[in-house]
Protein backbone atom coordinates (compact mmCIF):
# COMPACT_ATOMS: atom_id res chain seq x y z
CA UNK A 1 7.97 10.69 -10.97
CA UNK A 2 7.06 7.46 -10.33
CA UNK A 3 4.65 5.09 -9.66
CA UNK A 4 4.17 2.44 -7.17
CA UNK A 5 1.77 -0.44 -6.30
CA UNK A 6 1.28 -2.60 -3.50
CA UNK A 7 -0.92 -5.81 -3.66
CA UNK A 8 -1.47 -8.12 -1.14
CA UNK A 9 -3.68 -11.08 0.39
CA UNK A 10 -5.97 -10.89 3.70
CA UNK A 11 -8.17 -13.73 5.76
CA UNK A 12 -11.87 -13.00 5.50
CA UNK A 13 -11.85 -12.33 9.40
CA UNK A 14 -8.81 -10.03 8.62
CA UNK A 15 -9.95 -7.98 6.11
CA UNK A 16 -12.27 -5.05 7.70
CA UNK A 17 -9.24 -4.28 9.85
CA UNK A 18 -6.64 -4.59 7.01
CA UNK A 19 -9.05 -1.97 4.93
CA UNK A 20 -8.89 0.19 7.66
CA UNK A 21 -4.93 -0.01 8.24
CA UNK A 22 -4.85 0.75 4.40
CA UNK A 23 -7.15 3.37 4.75
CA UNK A 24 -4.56 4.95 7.38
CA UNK A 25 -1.88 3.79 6.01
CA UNK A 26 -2.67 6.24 2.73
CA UNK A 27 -3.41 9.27 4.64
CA UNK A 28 -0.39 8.92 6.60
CA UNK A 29 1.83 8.89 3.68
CA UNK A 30 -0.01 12.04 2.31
CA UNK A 31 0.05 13.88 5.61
CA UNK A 32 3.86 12.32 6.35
CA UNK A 33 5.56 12.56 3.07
CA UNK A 34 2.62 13.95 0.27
CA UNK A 35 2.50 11.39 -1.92
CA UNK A 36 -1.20 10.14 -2.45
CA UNK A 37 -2.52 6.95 -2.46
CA UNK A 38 -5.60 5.40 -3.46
CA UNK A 39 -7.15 1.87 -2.01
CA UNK A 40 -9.03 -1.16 -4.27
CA UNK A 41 -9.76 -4.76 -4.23
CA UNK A 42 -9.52 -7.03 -6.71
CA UNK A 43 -12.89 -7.14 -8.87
CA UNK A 44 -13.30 -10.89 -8.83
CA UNK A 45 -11.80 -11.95 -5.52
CA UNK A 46 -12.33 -8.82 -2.45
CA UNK A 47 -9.27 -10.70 -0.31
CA UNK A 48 -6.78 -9.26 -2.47
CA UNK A 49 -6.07 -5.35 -1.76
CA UNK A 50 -4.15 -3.40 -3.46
CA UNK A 51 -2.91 0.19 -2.89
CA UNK A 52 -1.53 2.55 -5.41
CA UNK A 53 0.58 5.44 -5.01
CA UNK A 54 0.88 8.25 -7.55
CA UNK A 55 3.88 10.78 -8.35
CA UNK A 56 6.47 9.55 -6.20
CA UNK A 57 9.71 11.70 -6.10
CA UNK A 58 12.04 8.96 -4.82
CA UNK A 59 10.87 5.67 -5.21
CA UNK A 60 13.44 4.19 -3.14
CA UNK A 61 13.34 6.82 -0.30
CA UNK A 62 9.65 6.44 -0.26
CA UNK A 63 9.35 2.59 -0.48
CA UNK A 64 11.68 2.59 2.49
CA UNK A 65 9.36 4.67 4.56
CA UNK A 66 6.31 2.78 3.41
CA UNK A 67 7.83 -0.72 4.67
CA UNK A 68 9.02 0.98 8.09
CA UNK A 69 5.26 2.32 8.41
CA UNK A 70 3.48 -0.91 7.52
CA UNK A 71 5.11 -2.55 10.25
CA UNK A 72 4.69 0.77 12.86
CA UNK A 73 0.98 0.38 12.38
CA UNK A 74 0.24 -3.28 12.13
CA UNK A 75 -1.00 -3.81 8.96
CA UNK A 76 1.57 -6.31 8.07
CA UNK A 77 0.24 -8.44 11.18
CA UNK A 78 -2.95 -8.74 8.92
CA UNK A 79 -1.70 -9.60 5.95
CA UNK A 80 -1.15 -13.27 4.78
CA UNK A 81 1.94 -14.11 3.29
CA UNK A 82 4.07 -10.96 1.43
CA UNK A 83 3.28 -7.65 0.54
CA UNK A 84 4.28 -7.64 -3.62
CA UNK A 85 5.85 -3.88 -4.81
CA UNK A 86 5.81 -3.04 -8.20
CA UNK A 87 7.77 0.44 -9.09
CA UNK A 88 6.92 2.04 -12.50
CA UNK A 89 7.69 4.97 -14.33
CA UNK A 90 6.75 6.98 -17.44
CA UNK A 91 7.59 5.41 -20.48
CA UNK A 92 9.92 7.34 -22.45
């Protein structure tokens, strides 16, 4: 299983919406594929979000679906500049 985390940077005037297309974002993965999610901001600056995705099956199957839904429900029109992916797995 893997792990995978998603950071990115929202506007001020951006960022209520961009919570809530996290927000949905996360309970469509768990209702479209079952993997859960879980949403936070960065302690010392609230622009940067960061969502975090536990036991993965296929990390490459499930990124893909992630990027095709962030761009089916406009989050990615509220984000400024790129969404950063980071994939990791059990050490062994």
């Amino acid at each position: 299983m893997s792990q995978i985390y998603v950071y990115y940077k929202v506007t001020a005037a951006n960022r209520a919406a961009a919570l809530a297309g996290a927000k949905a974002l996360i309970a469509r993965a768990a209702a479209d594929v079952g993997v859960d999610g879980a949403l936070s901001c960065r302690a010392e600056d609230p622009l940067t979000i960061m969502e975090a995705y536990d036991a993965v099956p296929d990390a490459q199957a499930f990124m893909a679906w992630l990027d095709a839904a962030v761009s089916s429900g406009g989050l990615r029109s509220l984000i400024e500049g790129d969404r950063h992916t980071e994939h990791f797995v059990p050490c062994a």
